[in-house]
Protein backbone atom coordinates (compact mmCIF):
# COMPACT_ATOMS: atom_id res chain seq x y z
CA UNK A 1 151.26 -62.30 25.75
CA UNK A 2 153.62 -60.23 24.37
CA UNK A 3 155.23 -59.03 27.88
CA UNK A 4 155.80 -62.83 28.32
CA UNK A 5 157.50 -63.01 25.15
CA UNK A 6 159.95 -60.27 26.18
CA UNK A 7 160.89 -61.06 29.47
CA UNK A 8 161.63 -64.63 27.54
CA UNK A 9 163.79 -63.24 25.05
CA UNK A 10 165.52 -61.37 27.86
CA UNK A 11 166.05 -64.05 29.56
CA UNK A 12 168.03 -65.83 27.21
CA UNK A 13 170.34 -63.15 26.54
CA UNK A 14 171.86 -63.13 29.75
CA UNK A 15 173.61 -66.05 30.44
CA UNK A 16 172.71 -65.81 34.51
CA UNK A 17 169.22 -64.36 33.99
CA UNK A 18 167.63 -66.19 36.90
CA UNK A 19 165.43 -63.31 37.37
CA UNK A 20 163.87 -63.18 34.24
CA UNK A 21 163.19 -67.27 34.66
CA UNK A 22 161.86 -66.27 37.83
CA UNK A 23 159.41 -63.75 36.51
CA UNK A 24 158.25 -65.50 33.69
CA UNK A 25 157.34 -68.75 35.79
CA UNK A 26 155.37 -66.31 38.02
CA UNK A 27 153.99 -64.79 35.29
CA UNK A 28 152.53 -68.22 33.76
CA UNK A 29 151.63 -69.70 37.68
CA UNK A 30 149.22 -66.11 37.30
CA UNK A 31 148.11 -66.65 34.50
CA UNK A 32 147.24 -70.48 35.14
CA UNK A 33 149.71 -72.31 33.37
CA UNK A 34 151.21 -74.54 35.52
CA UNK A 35 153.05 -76.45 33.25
CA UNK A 36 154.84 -73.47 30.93
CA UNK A 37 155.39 -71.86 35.34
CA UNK A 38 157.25 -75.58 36.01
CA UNK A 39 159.12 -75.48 33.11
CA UNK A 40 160.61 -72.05 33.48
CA UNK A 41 161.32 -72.24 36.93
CA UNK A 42 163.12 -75.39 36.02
CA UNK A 43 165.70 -73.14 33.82
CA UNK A 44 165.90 -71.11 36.95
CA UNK A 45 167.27 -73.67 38.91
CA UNK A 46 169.61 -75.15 36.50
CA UNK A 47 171.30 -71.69 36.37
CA UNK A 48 171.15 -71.58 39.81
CA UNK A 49 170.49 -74.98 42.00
CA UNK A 50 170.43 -72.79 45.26
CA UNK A 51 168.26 -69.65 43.99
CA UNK A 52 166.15 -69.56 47.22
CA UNK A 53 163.17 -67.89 45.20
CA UNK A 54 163.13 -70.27 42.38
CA UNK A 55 163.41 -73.59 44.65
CA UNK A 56 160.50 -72.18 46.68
CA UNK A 57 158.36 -71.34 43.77
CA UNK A 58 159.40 -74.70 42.13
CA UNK A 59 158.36 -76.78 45.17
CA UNK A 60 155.34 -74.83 45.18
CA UNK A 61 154.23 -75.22 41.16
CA UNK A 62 155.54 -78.96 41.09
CA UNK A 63 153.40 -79.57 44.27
CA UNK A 64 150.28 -78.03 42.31
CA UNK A 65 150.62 -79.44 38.97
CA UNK A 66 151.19 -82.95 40.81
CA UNK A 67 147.91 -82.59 41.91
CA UNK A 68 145.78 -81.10 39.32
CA UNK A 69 147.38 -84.46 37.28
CA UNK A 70 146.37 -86.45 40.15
CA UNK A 71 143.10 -85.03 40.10
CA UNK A 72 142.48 -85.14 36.25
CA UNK A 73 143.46 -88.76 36.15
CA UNK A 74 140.88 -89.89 39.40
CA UNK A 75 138.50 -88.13 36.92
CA UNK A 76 139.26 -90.37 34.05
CA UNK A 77 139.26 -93.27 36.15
CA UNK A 78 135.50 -92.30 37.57
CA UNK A 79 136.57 -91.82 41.48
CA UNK A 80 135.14 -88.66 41.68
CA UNK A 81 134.96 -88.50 45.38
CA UNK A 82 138.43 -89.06 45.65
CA UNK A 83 138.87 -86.46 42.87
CA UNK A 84 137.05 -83.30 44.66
CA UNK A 85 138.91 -84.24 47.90
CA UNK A 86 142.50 -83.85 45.69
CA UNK A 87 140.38 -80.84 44.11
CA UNK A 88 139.84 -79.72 47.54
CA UNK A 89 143.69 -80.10 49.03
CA UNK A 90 144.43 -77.63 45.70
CA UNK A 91 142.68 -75.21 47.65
CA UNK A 92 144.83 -75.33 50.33
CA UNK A 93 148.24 -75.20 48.57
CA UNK A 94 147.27 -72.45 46.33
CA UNK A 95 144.11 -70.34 47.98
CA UNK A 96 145.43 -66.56 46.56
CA UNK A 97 145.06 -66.96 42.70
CA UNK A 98 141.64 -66.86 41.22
CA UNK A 99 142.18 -69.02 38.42
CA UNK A 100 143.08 -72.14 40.63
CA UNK A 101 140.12 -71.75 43.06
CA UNK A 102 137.64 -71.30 40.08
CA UNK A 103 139.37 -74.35 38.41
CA UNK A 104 138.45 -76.24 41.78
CA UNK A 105 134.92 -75.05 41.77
CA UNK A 106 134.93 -76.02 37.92
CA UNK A 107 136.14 -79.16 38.61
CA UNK A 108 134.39 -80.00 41.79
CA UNK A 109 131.25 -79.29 40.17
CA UNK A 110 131.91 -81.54 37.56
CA UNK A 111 132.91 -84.47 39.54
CA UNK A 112 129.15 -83.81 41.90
CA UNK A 113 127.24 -83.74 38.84
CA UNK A 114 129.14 -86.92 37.66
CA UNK A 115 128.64 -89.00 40.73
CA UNK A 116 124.70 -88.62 40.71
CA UNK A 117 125.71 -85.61 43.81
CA UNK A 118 122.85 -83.36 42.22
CA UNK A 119 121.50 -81.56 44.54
CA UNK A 120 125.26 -80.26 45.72
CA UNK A 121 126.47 -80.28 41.77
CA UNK A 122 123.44 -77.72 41.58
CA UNK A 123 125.08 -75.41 44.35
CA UNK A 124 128.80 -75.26 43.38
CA UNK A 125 128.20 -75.18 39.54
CA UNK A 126 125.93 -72.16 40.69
CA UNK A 127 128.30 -70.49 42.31
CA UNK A 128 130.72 -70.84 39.47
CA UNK A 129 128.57 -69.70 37.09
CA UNK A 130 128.28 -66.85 39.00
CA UNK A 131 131.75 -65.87 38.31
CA UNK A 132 131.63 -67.34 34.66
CA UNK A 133 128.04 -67.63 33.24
CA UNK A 134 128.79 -68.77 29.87
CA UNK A 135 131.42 -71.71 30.84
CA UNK A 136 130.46 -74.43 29.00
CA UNK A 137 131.44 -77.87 30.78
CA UNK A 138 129.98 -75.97 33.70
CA UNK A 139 126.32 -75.55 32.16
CA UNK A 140 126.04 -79.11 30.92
CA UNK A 141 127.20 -80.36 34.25
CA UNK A 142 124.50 -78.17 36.09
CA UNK A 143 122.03 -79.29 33.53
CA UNK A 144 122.60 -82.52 34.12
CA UNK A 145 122.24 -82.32 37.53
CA UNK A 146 118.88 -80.66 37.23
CA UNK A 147 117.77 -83.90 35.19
CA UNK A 148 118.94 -85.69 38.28
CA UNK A 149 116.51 -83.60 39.93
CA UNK A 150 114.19 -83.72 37.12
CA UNK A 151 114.36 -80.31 36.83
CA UNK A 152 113.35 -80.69 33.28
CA UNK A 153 112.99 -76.50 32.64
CA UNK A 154 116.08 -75.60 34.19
CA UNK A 155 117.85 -78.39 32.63
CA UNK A 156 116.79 -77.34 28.86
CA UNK A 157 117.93 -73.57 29.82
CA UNK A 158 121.03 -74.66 30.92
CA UNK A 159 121.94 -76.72 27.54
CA UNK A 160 120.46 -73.81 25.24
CA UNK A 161 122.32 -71.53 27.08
CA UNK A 162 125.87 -73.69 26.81
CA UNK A 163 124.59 -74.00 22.99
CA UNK A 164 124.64 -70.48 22.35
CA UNK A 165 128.06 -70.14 23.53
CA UNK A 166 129.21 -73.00 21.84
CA UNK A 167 129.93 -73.73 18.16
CA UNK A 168 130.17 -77.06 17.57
CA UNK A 169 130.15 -79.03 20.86
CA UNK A 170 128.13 -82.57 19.89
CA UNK A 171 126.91 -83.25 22.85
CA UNK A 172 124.84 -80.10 23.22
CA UNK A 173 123.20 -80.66 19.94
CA UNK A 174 121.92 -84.24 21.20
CA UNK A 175 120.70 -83.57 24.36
CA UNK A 176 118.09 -81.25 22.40
């Protein structure tokens, strides 16, 4: 973090530093924060209203972080369908950085589970786990799609597994 913190100390010094704005909202969009990424390429363009760089990567990160809200707030509201097809579209606006296509697959595999999907909730939360085996939301959404399935075994690995990585999560403890 500390890089971060220098290139936004920097930036402040100069009173043109679109660059450094620039950077730093790059640096964040890698990193998977969308929101800190909006707000410094925000700075950017009020130093700079034309900076061809910064507009791009603004329309870009607003476009994103539009729909990840979207998304989030389909979830609240229980349309999951409707939520894995904005999960989906994500995808497609952002398909180079690894932290927004695993967010999808976290997501997506959520929202199966959710919507009594099981035996597809089963696949993608899989696959995710593949790339993260000890993510949480992800193992209690695969277990409960095994219990779908009643997958019973598979199910109670799933939720001891999630309960050894986790130190205090309440729903864990009562699903034992």
């Amino acid at each position: 973090a500390l890089p971060i913190y220098d290139l936004k100390v920097a930036s402040k010094l100069k009173s043109d530093n679109t660059v450094a704005f620039y950077k730093v909202s790059k640096i964040y969009y890698e990193l998977g924060d969308h929101e800190m990424s909006l707000s410094e390429i925000r700075e950017c363009l009020k130093l700079d209203p034309d900076h061809k760089a910064c507009f791009s990567h603004y329309k870009q990160v607003k476009k994103l972080n539009k729909q990840i809200n979207v998304a989030e707030e389909l979830i609240q509201q229980g349309s999951y369908a409707d939520a894995i097809t904005k999960y989906d579209s994500i995808t497609k606006t952002e398909p180079n950085v690894r932290y927004y296509s695993d967010l999808v697959k976290e997501r997506v595999c959520h929202c199966l589970s959710k919507n009594q999907q099981a035996a597809e909730a089963i696949q993608v939360c899989t696959e995710f786990l593949q790339l993260q085996p000890t993510n949480i939301r992800a193992l209690k959404d695969r277990a409960e799609a095994f219990l779908q399935e009643e997958q019973y075994e598979e199910a109670i690995h799933d939720y001891e597994t999630a309960k050894q990585n986790s130190d205090n999560d309440q729903q864990i403890g009562r699903a034992h």
